[in-house]
Protein backbone atom coordinates (compact mmCIF):
# COMPACT_ATOMS: atom_id res chain seq x y z
CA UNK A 1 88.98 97.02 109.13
CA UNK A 2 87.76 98.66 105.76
CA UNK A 3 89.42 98.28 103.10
CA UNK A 4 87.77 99.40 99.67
CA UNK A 5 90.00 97.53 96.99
CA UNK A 6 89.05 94.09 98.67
CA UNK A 7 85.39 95.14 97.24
CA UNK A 8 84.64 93.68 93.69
CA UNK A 9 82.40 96.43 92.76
CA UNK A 10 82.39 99.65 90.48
CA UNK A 11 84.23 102.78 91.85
CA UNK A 12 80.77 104.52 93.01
CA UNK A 13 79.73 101.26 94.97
CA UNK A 14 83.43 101.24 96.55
CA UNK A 15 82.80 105.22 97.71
CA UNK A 16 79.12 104.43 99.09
CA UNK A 17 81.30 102.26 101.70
CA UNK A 18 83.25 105.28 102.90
CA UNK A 19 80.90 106.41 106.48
CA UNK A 20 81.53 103.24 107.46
CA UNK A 21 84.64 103.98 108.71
CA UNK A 22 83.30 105.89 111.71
CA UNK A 23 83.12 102.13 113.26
CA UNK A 24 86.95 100.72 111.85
CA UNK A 25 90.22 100.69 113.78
CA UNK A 26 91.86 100.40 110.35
CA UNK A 27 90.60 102.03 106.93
CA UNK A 28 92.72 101.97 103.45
CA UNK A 29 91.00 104.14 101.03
CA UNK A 30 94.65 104.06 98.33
CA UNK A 31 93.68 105.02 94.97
CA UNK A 32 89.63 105.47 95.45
CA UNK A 33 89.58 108.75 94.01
CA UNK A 34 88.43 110.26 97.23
CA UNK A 35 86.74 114.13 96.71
CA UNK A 36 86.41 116.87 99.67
CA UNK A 37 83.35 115.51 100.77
CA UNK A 38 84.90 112.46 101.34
CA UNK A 39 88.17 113.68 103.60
CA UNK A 40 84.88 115.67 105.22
CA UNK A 41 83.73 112.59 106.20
CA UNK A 42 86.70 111.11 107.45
CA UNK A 43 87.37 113.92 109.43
CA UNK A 44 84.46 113.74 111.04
CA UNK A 45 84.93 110.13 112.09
CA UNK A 46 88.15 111.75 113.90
CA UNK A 47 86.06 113.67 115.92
CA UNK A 48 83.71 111.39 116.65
CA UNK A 49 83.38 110.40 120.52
CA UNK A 50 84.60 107.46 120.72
CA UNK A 51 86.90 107.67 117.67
CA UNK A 52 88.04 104.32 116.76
CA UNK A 53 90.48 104.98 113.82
CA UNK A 54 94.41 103.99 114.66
CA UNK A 55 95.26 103.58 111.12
CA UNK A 56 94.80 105.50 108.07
CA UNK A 57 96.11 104.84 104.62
CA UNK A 58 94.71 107.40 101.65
CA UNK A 59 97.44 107.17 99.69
CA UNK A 60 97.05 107.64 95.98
CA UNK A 61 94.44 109.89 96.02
CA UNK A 62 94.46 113.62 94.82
CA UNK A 63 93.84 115.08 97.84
CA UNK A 64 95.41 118.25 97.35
CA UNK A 65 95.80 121.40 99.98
CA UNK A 66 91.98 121.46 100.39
CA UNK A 67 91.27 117.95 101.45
CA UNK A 68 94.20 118.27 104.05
CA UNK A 69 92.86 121.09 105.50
CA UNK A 70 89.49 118.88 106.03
CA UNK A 71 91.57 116.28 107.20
CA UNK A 72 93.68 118.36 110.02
CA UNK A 73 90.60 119.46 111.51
CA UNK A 74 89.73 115.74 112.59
CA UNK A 75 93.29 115.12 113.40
CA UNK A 76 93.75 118.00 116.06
CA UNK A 77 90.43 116.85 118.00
CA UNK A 78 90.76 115.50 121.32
CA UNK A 79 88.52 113.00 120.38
CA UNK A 80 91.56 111.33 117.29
CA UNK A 81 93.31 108.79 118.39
CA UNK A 82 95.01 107.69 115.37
CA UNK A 83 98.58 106.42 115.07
CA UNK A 84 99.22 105.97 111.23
CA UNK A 85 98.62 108.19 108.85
CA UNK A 86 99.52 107.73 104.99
CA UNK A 87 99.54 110.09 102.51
CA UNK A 88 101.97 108.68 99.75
CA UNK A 89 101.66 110.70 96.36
CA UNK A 90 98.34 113.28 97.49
CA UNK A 91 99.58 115.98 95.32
CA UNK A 92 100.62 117.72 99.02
CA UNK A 93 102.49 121.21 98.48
CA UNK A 94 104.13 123.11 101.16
CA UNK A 95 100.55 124.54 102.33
CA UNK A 96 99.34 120.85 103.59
CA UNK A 97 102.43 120.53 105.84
CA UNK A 98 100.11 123.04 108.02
CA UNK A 99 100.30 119.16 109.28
CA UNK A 100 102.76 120.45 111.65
CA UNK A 101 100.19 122.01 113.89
CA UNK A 102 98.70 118.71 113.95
CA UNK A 103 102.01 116.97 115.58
CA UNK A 104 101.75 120.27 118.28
CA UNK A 105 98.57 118.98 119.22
CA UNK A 106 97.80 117.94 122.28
CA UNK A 107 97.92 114.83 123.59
CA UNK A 108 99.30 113.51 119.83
CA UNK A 109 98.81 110.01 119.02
CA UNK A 110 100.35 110.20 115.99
CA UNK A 111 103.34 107.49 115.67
CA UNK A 112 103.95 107.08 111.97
CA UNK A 113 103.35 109.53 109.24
CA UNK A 114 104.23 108.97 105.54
CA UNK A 115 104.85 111.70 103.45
CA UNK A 116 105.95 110.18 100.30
CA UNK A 117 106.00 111.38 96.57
CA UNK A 118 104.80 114.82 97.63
CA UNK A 119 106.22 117.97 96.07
CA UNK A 120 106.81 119.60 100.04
CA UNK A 121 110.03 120.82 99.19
CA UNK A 122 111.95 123.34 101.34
CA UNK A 123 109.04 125.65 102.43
CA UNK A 124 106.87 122.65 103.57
CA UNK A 125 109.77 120.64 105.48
CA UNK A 126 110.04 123.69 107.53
CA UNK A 127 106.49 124.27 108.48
CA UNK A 128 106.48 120.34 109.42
CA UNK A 129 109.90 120.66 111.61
CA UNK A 130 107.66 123.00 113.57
CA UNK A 131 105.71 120.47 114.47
CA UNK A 132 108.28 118.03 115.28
CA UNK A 133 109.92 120.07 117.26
CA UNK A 134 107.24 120.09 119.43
CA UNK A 135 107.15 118.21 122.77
CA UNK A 136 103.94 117.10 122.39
CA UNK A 137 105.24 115.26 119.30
CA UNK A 138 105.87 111.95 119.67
CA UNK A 139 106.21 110.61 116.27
CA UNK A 140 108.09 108.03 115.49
CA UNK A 141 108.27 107.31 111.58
CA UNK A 142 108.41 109.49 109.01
CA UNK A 143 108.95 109.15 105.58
CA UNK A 144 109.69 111.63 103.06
CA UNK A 145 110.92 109.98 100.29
CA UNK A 146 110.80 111.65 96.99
CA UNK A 147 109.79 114.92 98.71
CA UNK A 148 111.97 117.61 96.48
CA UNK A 149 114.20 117.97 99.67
CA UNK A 150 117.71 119.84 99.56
CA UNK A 151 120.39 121.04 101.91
CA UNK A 152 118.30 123.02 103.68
CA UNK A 153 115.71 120.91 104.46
CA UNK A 154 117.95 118.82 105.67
CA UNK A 155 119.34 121.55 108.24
CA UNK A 156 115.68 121.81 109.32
CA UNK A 157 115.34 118.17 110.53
CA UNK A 158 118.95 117.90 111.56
CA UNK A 159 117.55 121.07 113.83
CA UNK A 160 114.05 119.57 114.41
CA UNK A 161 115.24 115.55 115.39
CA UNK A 162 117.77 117.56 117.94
CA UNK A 163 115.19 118.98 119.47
CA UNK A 164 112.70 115.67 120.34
CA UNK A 165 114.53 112.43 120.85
CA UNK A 166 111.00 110.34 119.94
CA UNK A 167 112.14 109.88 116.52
CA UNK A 168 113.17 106.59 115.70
CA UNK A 169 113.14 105.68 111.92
CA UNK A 170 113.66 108.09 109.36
CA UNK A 171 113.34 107.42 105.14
CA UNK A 172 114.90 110.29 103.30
CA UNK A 173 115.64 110.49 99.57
CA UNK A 174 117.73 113.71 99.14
CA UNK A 175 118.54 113.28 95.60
CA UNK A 176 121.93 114.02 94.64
CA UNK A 177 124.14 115.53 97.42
CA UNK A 178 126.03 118.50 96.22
CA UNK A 179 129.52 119.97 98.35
CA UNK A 180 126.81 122.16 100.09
CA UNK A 181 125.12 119.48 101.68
CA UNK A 182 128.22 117.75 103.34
CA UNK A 183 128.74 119.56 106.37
CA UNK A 184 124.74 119.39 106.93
CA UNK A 185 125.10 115.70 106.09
CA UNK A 186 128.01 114.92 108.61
CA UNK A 187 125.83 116.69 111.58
CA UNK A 188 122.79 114.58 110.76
CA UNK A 189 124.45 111.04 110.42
CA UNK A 190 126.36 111.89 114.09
CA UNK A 191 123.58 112.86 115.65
CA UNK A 192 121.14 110.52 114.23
CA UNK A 193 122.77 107.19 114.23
CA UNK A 194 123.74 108.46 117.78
CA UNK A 195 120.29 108.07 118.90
CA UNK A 196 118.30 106.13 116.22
CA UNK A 197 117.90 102.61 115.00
CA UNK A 198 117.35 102.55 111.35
CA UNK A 199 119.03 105.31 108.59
CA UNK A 200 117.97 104.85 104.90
CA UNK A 201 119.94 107.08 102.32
CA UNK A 202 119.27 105.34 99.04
CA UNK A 203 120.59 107.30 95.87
CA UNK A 204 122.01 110.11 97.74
CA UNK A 205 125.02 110.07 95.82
CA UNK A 206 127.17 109.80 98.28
CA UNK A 207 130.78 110.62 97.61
CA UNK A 208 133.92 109.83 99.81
CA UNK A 209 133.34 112.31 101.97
CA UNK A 210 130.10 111.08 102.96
CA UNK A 211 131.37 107.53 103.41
CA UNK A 212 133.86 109.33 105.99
CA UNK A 213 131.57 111.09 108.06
CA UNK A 214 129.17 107.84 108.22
CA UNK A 215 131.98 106.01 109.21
CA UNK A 216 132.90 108.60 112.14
CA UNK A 217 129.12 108.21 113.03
CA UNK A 218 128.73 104.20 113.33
CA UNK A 219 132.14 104.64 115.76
CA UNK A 220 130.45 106.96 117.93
CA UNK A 221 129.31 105.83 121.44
CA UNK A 222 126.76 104.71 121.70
CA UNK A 223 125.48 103.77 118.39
CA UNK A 224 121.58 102.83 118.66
CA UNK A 225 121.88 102.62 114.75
CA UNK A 226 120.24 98.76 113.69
CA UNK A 227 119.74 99.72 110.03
CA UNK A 228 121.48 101.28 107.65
CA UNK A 229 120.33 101.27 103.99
CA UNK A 230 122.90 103.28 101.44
CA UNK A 231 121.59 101.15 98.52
CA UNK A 232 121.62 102.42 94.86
CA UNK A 233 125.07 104.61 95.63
CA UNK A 234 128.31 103.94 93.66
CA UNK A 235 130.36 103.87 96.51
CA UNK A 236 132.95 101.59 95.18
CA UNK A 237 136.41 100.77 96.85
CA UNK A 238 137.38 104.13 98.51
CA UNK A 239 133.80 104.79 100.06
CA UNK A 240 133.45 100.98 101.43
CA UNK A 241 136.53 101.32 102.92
CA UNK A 242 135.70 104.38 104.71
CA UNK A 243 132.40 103.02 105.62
CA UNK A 244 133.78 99.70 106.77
CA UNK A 245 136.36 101.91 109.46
CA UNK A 246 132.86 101.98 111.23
CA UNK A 247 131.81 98.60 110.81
CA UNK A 248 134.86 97.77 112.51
CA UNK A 249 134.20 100.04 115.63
CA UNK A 250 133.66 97.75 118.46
CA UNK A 251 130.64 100.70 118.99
CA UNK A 252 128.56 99.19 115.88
CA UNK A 253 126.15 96.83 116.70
CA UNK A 254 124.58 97.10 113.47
CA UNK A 255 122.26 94.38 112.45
CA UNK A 256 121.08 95.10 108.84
CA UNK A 257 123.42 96.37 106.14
CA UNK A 258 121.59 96.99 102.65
CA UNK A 259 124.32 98.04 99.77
CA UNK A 260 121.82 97.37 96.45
CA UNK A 261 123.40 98.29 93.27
CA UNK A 262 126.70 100.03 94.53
CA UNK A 263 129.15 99.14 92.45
CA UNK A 264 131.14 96.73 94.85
CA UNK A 265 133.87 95.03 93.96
CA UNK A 266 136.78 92.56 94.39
CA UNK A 267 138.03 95.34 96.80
CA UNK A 268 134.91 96.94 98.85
CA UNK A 269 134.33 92.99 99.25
CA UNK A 270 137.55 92.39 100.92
CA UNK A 271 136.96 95.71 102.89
CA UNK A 272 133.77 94.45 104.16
CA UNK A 273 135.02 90.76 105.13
CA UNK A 274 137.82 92.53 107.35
CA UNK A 275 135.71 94.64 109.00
CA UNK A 276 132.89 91.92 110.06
CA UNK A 277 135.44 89.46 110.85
CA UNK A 278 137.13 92.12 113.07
CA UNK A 279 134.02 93.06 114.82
CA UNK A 280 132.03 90.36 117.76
CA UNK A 281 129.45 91.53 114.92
CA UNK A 282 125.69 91.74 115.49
CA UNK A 283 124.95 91.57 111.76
CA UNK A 284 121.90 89.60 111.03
CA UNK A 285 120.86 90.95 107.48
CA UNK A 286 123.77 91.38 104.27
CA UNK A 287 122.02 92.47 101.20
CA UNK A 288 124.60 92.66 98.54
CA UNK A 289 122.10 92.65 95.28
CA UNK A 290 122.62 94.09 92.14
CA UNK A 291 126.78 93.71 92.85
CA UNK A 292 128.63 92.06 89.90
CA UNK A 293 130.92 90.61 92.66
CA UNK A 294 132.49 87.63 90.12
CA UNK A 295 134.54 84.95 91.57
CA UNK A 296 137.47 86.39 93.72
CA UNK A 297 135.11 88.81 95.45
CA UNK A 298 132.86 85.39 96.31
CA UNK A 299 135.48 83.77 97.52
CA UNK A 300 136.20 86.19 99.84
CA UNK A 301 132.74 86.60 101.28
CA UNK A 302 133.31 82.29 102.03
CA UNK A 303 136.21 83.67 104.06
CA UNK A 304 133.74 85.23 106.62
CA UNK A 305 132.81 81.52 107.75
CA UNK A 306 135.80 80.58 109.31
CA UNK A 307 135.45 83.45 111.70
CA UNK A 308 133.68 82.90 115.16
CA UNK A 309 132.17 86.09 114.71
CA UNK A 310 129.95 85.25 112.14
CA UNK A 311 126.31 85.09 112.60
CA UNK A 312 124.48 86.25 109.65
CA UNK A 313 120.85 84.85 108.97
CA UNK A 314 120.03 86.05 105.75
CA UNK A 315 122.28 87.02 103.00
CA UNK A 316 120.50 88.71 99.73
CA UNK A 317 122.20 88.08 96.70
CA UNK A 318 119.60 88.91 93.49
CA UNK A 319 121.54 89.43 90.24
CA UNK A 320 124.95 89.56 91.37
CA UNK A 321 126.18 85.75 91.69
CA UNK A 322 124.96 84.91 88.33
CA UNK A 323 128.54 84.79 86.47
CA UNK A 324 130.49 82.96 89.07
CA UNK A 325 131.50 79.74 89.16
CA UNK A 326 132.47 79.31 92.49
CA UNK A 327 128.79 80.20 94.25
CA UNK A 328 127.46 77.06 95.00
CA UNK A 329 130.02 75.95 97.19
CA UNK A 330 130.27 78.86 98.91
CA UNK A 331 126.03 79.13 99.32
CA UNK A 332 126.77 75.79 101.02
CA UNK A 333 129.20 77.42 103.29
CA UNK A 334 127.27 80.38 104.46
CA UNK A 335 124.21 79.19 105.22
CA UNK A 336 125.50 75.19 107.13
CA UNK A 337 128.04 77.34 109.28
CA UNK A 338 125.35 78.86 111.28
CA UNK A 339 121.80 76.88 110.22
CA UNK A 340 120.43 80.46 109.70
CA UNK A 341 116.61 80.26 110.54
CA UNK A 342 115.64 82.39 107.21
CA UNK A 343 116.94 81.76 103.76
CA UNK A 344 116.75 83.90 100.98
CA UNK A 345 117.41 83.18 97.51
CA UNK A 346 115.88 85.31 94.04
CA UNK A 347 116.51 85.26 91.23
CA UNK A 348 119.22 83.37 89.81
CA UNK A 349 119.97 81.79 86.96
CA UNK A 350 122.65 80.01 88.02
CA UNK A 351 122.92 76.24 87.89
CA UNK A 352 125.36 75.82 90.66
CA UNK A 353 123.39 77.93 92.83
CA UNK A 354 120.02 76.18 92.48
CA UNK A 355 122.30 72.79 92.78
CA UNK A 356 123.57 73.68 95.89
CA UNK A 357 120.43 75.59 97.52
CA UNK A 358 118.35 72.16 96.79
CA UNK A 359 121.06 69.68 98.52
CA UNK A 360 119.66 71.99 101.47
CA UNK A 361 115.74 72.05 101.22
CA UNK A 362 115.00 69.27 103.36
CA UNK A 363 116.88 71.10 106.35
CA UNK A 364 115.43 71.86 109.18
CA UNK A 365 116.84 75.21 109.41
CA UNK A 366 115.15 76.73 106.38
CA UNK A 367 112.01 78.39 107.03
CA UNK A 368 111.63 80.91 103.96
CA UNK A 369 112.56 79.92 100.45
CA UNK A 370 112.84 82.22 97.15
CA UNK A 371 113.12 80.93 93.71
CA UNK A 372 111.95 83.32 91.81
CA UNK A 373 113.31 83.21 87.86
CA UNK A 374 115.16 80.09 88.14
CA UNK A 375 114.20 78.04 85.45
CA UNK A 376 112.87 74.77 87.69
CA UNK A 377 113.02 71.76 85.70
CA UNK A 378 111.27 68.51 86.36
CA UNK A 379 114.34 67.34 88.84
CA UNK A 380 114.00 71.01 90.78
CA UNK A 381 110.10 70.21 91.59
CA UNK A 382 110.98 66.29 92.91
CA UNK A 383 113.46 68.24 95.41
CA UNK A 384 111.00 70.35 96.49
CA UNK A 385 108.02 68.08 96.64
CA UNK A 386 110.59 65.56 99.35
CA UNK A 387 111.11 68.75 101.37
CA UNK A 388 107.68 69.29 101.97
CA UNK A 389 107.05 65.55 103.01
CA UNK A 390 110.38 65.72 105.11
CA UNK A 391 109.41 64.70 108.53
CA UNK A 392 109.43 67.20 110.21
CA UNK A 393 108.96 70.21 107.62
CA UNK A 394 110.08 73.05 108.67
CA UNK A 395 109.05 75.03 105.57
CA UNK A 396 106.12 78.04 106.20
CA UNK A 397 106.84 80.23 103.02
CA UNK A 398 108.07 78.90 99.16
CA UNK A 399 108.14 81.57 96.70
CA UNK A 400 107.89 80.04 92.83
CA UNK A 401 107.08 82.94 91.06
CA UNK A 402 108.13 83.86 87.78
CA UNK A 403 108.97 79.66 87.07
CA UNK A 404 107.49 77.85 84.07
CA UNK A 405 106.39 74.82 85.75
CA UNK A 406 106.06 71.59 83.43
CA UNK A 407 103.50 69.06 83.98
CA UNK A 408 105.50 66.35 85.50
CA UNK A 409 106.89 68.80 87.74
CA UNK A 410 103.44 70.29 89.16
CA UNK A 411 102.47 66.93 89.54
CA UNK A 412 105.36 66.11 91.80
CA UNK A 413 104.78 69.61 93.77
CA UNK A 414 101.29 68.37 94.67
CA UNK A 415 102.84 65.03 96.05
CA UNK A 416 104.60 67.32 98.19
CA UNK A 417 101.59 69.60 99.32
CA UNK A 418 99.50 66.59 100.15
CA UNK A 419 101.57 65.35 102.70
CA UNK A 420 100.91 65.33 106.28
CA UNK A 421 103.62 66.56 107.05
CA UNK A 422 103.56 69.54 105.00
CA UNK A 423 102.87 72.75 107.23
CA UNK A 424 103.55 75.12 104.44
CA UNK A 425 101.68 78.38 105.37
CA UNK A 426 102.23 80.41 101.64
CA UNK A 427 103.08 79.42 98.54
CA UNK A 428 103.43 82.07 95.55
CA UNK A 429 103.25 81.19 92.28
CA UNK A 430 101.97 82.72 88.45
CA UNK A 431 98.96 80.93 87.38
CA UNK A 432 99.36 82.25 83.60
CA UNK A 433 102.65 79.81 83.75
CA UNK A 434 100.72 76.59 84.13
CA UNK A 435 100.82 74.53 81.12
CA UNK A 436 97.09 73.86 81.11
CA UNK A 437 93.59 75.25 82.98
CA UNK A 438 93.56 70.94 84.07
CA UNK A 439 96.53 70.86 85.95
CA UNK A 440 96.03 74.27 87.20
CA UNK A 441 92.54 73.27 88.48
CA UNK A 442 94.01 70.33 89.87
CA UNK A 443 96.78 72.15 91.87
CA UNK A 444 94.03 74.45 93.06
CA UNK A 445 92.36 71.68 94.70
CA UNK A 446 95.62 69.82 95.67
CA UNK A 447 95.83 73.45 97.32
CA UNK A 448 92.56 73.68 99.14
CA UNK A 449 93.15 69.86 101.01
CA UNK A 450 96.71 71.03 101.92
CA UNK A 451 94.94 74.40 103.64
CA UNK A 452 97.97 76.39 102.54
CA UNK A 453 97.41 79.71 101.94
CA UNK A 454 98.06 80.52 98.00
CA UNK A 455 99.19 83.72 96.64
CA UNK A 456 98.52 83.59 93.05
CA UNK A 457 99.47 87.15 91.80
């Protein structure tokens, strides 16, 4: 594996290091400033016989239509066997989706392709649809986020994923849906959560309509869909309500919902309680962040644990249980009904969230813990540090970023961390927020005995 920004030297030592991916599996060359002669290079380590290369990330780097072309000419050799290729903001224009002849090529290894931040717009969707189309093509991520896209790129893929069932996951960013794209819209959510497991339309905005005809789609049988991300939308009540008339479909076996920053309410929350209580429901994942849901739309998500039906795991919360009252007890609730293997909790600011999320650290069920932002006092740290001697410890990942950690309360981390039965595998945390280089120097070393792996960024 080669990976140039693990490489504490200057920019033109970091480049000298480039031929040596002729001999990696796995090379990330993001933001290296990579010129011609470089993609020349790595083009030629695609041709090389054997070719070892399964993974490619270049990301960052101004690659432009003329590097591309370098790079395609490795990529279509019988001798490339790579799987991942990543090409997130390469100044690509509709000339480098000439990438399409690469996905014709055959045999094509090529499994996951990322196309983000790159100007492609219509032109360049439909030169890479003709690859796609293809049934050599067996691709089975693509992302093309950020991409300038518009109805009629969107009738090109609808067209395109028709065509070759090997797509599985999809990331699209359409920008703002106008009337014109609706009809396009309603063919590509049918057909694709028909026959695909994860659908990501993040600030789309989607209207009612589009709500409707994603709620016809999650009814359809079968429904393959696992995923489906409609974060940063103002759906409101109408849209959840439409969208929920899917959820409800005994055809859903969705297992990740993601509805970031959409505007929910006292309503869309009673919507969505109905419809998972209504369903034997397969969701795993609820991420309701960013959701000023207040106290009678809390109250109503506690309803979902007297149902049989529910088996969530991990429900995300950031920024939107800050103002109620009523979210400790009903943290409690959630997460004891089912002892769900992963918890998940950041930020918060809330006292009787913290309260209630530390009368749980020593259980056995919690694996993952977030606390990022959350103002840990003294008390906070003592919790912690009995969790981590709690025989046994069940705890592999605690997240502390963003705290200002006190002395006394570092100190009684450590006690934790030196335990033998502490098995903690990461711990994150800001070392600017330590009170002094001493105690940091000491949790450092506290660190190094424990043999827990400390991310410090």
């Amino acid at each position: 594996e080669l990976n140039l920004q693990k490489y504490q030297t200057s920019e033109e030592g970091r480049l000298r290091l480039v031929p040596a991916v002729r001999n990696c599996r796995k090379a990330e060359f993001r933001s290296s400033k990579l010129s011609e002669i470089h993609c020349e290079v790595v083009a030629s380590a695609l041709k090389s016989n054997p070719s070892h290369l399964t993974l490619l990330d270049l990301s960052g780097n101004n690659l432009e239509d003329p590097g591309v072309e370098l790079l395609c000419s490795g990529l279509e050799s019988p001798n490339c066997h790579l799987e991942t290729l990543r090409l997130t903001r390469c100044s690509l224009s509709k000339i480098s989706c000439h990438l399409g002849s690469v996905l014709k090529s055959n045999p094509a290894h090529l499994r996951e392709l990322d196309l983000r931040e790159n100007n492609l717009k219509d032109p360049g969707v439909e030169l890479l649809c003709s690859g796609l189309e293809s049934p050599n093509c067996h691709l089975e991520t693509l992302r093309l986020i950020c991409c300038g896209l518009s109805e009629i790129s969107c009738s090109h893929l609808v067209s395109a994923l028709k065509s070759n069932p090997s797509h599985k996951e999809l990331l699209l960013h359409f920008g703002v849906l106008k009337s014109s794209n609706i009809t396009h819209l309603c063919l590509f959510s049918n057909h694709f959560i028909c026959n695909h497991s994860l659908f990501r339309l993040r600030s789309c905005g989607l209207s009612e309509i589009s709500c409707s005809h994603l709620g016809s789609a999650l009814k359809s049988s079968p429904s393959h869909l696992r995923e489906l991300d409609l974060s940063y939308n103002n759906l409101e009540g109408p849209g959840v309500e439409l969208l929920c008339s899917g959820l409800e479909s005994p055809n859903c076996h969705l297992e990740t919902l993601r509805l970031i920053c959409c505007g929910l309410s006292e309503i869309s929350c009673s919507h969505l309680v109905s419809a998972l209580k209504s369903n034997p429901s397969h969701l795993r994942e609820l991420d309701l962040s960013g959701n000023n849901l207040e106290d009678p739309g809390v109250k109503l998500l506690s309803d979902l644990v007297t149902s049989p039906n529910y088996q969530l795991e991990t429900l995300r919360s950031e920024a939107c249980l800050a103002g109620s009252r009523v979210a400790g007890p009903v943290f409690l609730r959630l997460l004891t009904k089912n002892r769900s293997k992963v918890f998940l909790l950041c930020p918060s600011e809330n006292p009787e969230i913290t309260a209630a999320v530390f009368s749980l650290c020593t259980c056995y069920f919690i694996t993952l813990f977030r606390l990022t932002w959350c103002s840990l006092s003294e008390i906070s740290c003592s919790h912690l540090g009995s969790a981590l001697k709690s025989n046994p410890s069940h705890l592999r990942e605690l997240d502390l970023s963003r705290n200002n950690l006190e002395g006394p309360g570092v100190e009684l981390l450590c006690s934790g961390l030196e335990s033998p039965n502490c098995h903690l595998e990461t711990l994150r945390i800001l070392f600017e927020l330590f009170p002094s280089k001493e105690l940091l120097y000491e949790f450092l070393a506290v660190r190094d005995r424990s043999g827990s792996k400390c991310d410090m960024s």
